[in-house]
Every structure is written in structure tokens, then in C-alpha cells.
Protein backbone atom coordinates (compact mmCIF):
# COMPACT_ATOMS: atom_id res chain seq x y z
CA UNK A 1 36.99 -15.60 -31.65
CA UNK A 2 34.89 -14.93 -28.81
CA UNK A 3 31.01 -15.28 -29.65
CA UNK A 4 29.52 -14.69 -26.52
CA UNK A 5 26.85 -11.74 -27.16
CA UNK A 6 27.98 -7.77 -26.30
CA UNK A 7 26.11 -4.86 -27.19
CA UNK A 8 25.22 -4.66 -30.92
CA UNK A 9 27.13 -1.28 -32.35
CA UNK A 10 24.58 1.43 -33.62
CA UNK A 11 24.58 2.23 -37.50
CA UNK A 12 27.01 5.26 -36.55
CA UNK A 13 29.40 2.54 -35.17
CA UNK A 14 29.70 0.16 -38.55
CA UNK A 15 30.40 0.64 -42.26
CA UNK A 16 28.09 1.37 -44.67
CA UNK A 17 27.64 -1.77 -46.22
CA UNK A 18 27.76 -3.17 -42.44
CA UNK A 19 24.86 -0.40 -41.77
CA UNK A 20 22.61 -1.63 -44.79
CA UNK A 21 23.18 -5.51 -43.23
CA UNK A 22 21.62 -4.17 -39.55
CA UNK A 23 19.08 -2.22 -41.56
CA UNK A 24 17.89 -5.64 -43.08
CA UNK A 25 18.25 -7.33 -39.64
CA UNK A 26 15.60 -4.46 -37.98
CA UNK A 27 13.42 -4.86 -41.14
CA UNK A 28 12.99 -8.78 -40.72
CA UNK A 29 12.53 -8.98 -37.25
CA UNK A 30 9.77 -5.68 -37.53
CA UNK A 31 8.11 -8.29 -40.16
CA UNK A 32 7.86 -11.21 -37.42
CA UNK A 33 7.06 -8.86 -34.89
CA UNK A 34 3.97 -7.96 -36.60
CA UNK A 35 2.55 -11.15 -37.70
CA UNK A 36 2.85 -12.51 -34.02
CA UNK A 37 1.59 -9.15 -32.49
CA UNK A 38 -1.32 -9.36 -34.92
CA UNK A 39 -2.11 -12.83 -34.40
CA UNK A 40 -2.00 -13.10 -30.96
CA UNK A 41 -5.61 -11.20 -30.92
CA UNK A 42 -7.03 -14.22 -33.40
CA UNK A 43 -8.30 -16.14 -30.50
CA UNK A 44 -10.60 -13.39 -30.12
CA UNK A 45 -11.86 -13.58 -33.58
CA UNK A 46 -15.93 -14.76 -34.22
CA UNK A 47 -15.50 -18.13 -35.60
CA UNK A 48 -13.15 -20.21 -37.37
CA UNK A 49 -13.38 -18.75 -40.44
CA UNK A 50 -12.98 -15.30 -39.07
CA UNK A 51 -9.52 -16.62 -37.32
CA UNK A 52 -8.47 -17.71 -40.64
CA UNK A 53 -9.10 -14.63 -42.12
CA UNK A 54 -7.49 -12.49 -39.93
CA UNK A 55 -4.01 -15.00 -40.14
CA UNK A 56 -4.10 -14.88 -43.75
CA UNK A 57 -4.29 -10.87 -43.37
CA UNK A 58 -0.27 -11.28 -42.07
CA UNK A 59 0.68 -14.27 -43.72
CA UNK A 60 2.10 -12.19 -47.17
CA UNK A 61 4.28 -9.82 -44.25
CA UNK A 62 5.64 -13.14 -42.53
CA UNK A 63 6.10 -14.62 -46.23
CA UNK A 64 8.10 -11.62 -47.15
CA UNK A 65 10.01 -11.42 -43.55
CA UNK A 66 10.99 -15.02 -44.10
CA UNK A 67 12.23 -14.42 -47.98
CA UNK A 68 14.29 -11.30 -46.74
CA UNK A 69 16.10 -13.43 -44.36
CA UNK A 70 16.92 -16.64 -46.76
CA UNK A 71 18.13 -13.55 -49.18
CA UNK A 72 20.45 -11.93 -46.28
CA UNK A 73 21.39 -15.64 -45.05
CA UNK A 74 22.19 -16.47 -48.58
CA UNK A 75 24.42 -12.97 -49.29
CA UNK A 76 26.30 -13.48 -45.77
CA UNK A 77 27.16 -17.00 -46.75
CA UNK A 78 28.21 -16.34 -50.03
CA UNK A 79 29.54 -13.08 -50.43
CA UNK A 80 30.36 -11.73 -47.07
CA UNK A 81 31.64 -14.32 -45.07
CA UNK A 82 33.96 -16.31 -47.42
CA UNK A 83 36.00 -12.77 -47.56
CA UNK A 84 36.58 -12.87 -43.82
CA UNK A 85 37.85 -16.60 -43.27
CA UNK A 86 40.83 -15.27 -41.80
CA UNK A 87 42.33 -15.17 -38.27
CA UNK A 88 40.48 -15.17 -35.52
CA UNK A 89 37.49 -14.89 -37.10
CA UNK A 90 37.24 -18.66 -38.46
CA UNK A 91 35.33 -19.88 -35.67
CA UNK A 92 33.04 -17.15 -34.88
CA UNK A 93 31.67 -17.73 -38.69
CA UNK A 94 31.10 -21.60 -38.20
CA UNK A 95 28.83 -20.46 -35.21
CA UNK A 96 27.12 -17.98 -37.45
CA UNK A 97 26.72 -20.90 -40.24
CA UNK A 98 25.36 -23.25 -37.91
CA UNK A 99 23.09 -20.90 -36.78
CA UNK A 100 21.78 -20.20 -40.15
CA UNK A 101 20.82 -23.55 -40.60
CA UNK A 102 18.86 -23.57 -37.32
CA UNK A 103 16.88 -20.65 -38.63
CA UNK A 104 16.24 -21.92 -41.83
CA UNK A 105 14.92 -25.03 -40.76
CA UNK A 106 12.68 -22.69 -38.36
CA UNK A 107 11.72 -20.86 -41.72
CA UNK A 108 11.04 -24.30 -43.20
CA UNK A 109 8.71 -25.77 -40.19
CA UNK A 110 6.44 -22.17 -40.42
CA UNK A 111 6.39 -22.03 -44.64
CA UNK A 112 4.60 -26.09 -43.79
CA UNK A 113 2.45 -24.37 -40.81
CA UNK A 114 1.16 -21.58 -43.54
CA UNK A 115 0.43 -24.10 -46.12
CA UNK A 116 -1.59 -26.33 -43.96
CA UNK A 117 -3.57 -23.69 -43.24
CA UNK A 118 -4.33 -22.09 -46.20
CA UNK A 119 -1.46 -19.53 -46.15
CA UNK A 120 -0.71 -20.34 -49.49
CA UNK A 121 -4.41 -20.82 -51.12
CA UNK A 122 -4.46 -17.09 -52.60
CA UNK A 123 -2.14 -15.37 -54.99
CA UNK A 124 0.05 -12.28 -52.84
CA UNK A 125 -1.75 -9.43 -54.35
CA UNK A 126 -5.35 -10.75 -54.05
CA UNK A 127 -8.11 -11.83 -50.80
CA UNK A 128 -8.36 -15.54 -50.52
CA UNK A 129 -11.86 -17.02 -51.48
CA UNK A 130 -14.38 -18.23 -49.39
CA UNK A 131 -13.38 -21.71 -50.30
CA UNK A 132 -9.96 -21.33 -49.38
CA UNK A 133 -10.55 -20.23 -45.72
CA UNK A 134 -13.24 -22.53 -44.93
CA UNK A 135 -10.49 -24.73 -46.18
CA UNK A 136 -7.83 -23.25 -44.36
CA UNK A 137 -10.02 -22.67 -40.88
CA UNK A 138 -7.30 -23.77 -38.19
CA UNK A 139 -8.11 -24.97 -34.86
CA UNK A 140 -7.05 -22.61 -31.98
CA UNK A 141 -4.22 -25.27 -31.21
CA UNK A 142 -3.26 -24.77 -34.83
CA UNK A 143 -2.94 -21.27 -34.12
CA UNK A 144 -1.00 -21.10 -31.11
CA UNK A 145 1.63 -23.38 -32.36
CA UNK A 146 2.08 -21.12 -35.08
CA UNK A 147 2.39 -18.29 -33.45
CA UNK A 148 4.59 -20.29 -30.22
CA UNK A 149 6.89 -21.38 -33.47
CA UNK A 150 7.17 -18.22 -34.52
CA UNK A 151 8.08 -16.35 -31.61
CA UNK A 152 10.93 -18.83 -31.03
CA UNK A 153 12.13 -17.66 -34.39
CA UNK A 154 12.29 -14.14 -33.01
CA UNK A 155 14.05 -15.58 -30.26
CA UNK A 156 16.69 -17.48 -32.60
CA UNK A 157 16.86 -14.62 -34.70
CA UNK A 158 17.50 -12.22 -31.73
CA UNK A 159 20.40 -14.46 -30.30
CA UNK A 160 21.88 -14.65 -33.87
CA UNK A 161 22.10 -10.78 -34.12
CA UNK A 162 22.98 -10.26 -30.64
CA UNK A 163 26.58 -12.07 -31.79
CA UNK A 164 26.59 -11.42 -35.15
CA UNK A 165 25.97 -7.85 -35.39
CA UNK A 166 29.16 -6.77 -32.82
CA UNK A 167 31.46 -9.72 -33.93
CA UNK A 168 31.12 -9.93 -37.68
CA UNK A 169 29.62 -6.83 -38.64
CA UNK A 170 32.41 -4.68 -37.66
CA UNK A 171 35.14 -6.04 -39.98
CA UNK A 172 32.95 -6.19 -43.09
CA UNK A 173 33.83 -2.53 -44.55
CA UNK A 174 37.01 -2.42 -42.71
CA UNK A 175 38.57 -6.20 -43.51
CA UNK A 176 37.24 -7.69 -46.70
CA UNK A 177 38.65 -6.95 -49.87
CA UNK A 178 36.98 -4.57 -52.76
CA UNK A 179 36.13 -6.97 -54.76
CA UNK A 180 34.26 -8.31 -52.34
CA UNK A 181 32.59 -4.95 -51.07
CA UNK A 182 31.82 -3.94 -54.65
CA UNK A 183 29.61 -7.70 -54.79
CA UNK A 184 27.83 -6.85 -51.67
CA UNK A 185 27.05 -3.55 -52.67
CA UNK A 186 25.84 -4.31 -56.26
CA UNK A 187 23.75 -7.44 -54.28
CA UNK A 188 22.00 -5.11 -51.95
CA UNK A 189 21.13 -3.22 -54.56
CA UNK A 190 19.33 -5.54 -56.74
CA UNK A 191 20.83 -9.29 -56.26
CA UNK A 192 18.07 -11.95 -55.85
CA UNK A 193 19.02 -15.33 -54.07
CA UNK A 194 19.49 -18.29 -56.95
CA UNK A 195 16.63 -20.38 -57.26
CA UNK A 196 16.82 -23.29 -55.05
CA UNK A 197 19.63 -22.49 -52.92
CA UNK A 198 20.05 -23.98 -49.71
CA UNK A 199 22.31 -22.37 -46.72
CA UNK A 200 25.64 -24.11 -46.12
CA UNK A 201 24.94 -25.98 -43.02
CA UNK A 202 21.85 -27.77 -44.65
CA UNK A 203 23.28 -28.45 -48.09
CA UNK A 204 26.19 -30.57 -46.50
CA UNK A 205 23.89 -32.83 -45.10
């Protein structure tokens, strides 16, 4: 199967459960988008501390982009795609695996970048303290290789989709079984990813 990236079909074009898949791709990436747009305005910031402050601001949106897409990695890998190992499609869903792992190694390199500097230091639903950002206070070259590592996320992510969304996405509602769309449905729902789990082209190794 040809991987090569065409146009991405529009919601009209797919499914429904294909639909609720490119809904979760255009959440994730508005998630990234955000943190990077925000941050790119930190070198501006009065200070150190006030940088720090004004990452930690985004880092619970990035957190929860990055947690969205291990979820939608982990329901493509084990729900959608094993379904679809048929015909022509065989190879097209290696790429996509392989691709996963990319990204979630990319996840993996900016969850240590957020730690080191603090992104971590203050429960999700509460301002970190005073300690914790003189703490975290990053150095602008801190910054801008988060926010360089995170816009080559996007950039993963965005080649991903691009074959993805017009290669896969179009046989989900139409080729895998009921069982199978019944699963998917149920996990889009209200499924959580196990605890732990690792994507297929990183647990092999």
C-alpha cells in the first residue's frame, strides 16, 4: 500500500468512528500549537523566573496534548489496526507503527525537558510555588530547545496524519469487523490507556 501523503479526507468524507479519530488528531496538534505559540514570546519575559512562569502556564495543555496522543497511539495499535492486517494494507500499518514509536520517543525527550525544568514541581490544578520556579528557572537555551523539540513534534505529527488520515482512516468504518467497531466506540467513549503501556515499536526492543 502506497504511503506517500494525499490530501487528508474532511470529516464528511470518513466514518464516524474514522471522524472521532481526525477529531482527536485536530485536538492534539491545537494543544502543541498553543504551548509553542505561547512560548515563543518567553524570551521576552522580565527575568528568569518570569520565563519560568510563563512556561509552566502551558506546560498542563502540552501535558494533556501529549497524554491524548499516547491514548490515540495506544487505541490505533490495539484496537484499530490489528482489525485491518489484511491485504494491501499490511505495509502501510508497519509505517504507521514505526512512526508511532518515533513520536513517542519525541513525547519521551519533552516529558524529561518539562521535568528538568520544573514542569512537573506543582500538582495540575494548582500555581507552582516560588520555590519551584526559582528552581525550575531555565536558561534561554533551555527554552529554545524546548520549544525547537517541540515544533519538530508538530512536524512528525503532521507527516504522520498527512498519511494516516487518507490511507488508514478510510477503511476503519467500512473494513473492520463489529466487534471491533463496537471496542473503538465504547474506547472513545470512556477507555483509558493501561498503566504502563508502551507502543509496539518500542516494546519489541
Amino acid at each position: 500500500m502506497d504511503t506517500e501523503t494525499t490530501d487528508s479526507p474532511t470529516a464528511g468524507e470518513l466514518g464516524p468512528l474514522a471522524t472521532a479519530l481526525l477529531h482527536e488528531h485536530h485536538a492534539i496538534d491545537r494543544g502543541i500549537e498553543a504551548f509553542t505559540a505561547h512560548s515563543s514570546g518567553v524570551s521576552g519575559a522580565s527575568g528568569v523566573s518570569d520565563a519560568a512562569a510563563k512556561l509552566q502556564a502551558w506546560f498542563q495543555p502540552l501535558r494533556e496534548a501529549m497524554t491524548a496522543l499516547r491514548r490515540h497511539i495506544y487505541l490505533e495499535e490495539e484496537i484499530v489496526f490489528p482489525s485491518l492486517r489484511t491485504g494491501g494494507l499490511m505495509m502501510a500499518l508497519m509505517v504507521m507503527v514505526r512512526e508511532h514509536a518515533a513520536l513517542w520517543q519525541a513525547m519521551d525527550n519533552l516529558d524529561a525537558q518539562l521535568d528538568a525544568i520544573g514542569g512537573a514541581a506543582a500538582p495540575a490544578n494548582s500555581a507552582p510555588s516560588d520555590a519551584a520556579l526559582s528552581d525550575a528557572a531555565p536558561t534561554q537555551e533551555t527554552i529554545d530547545a524546548l520549544i525547537a523539540d517541540c515544533r519538530a513534534m508538530l512536524s512528525l505529527l503532521d507527516d504522520h496524519n498527512s498519511k494516516e488520515e487518507p490511507v488508514i482512516y478510510p477503511h476503519i468504518d467500512a473494513d473492520a469487523d463489529p466487534e471491533t467497531l463496537a471496542r473503538l466506540a465504547e474506547f472513545l467513549d470512556s477507555g483509558h490507556m493501561p498503566e504502563g503501556w508502551v507502543c509496539q515499536g518500542l516494546a519489541k526492543q
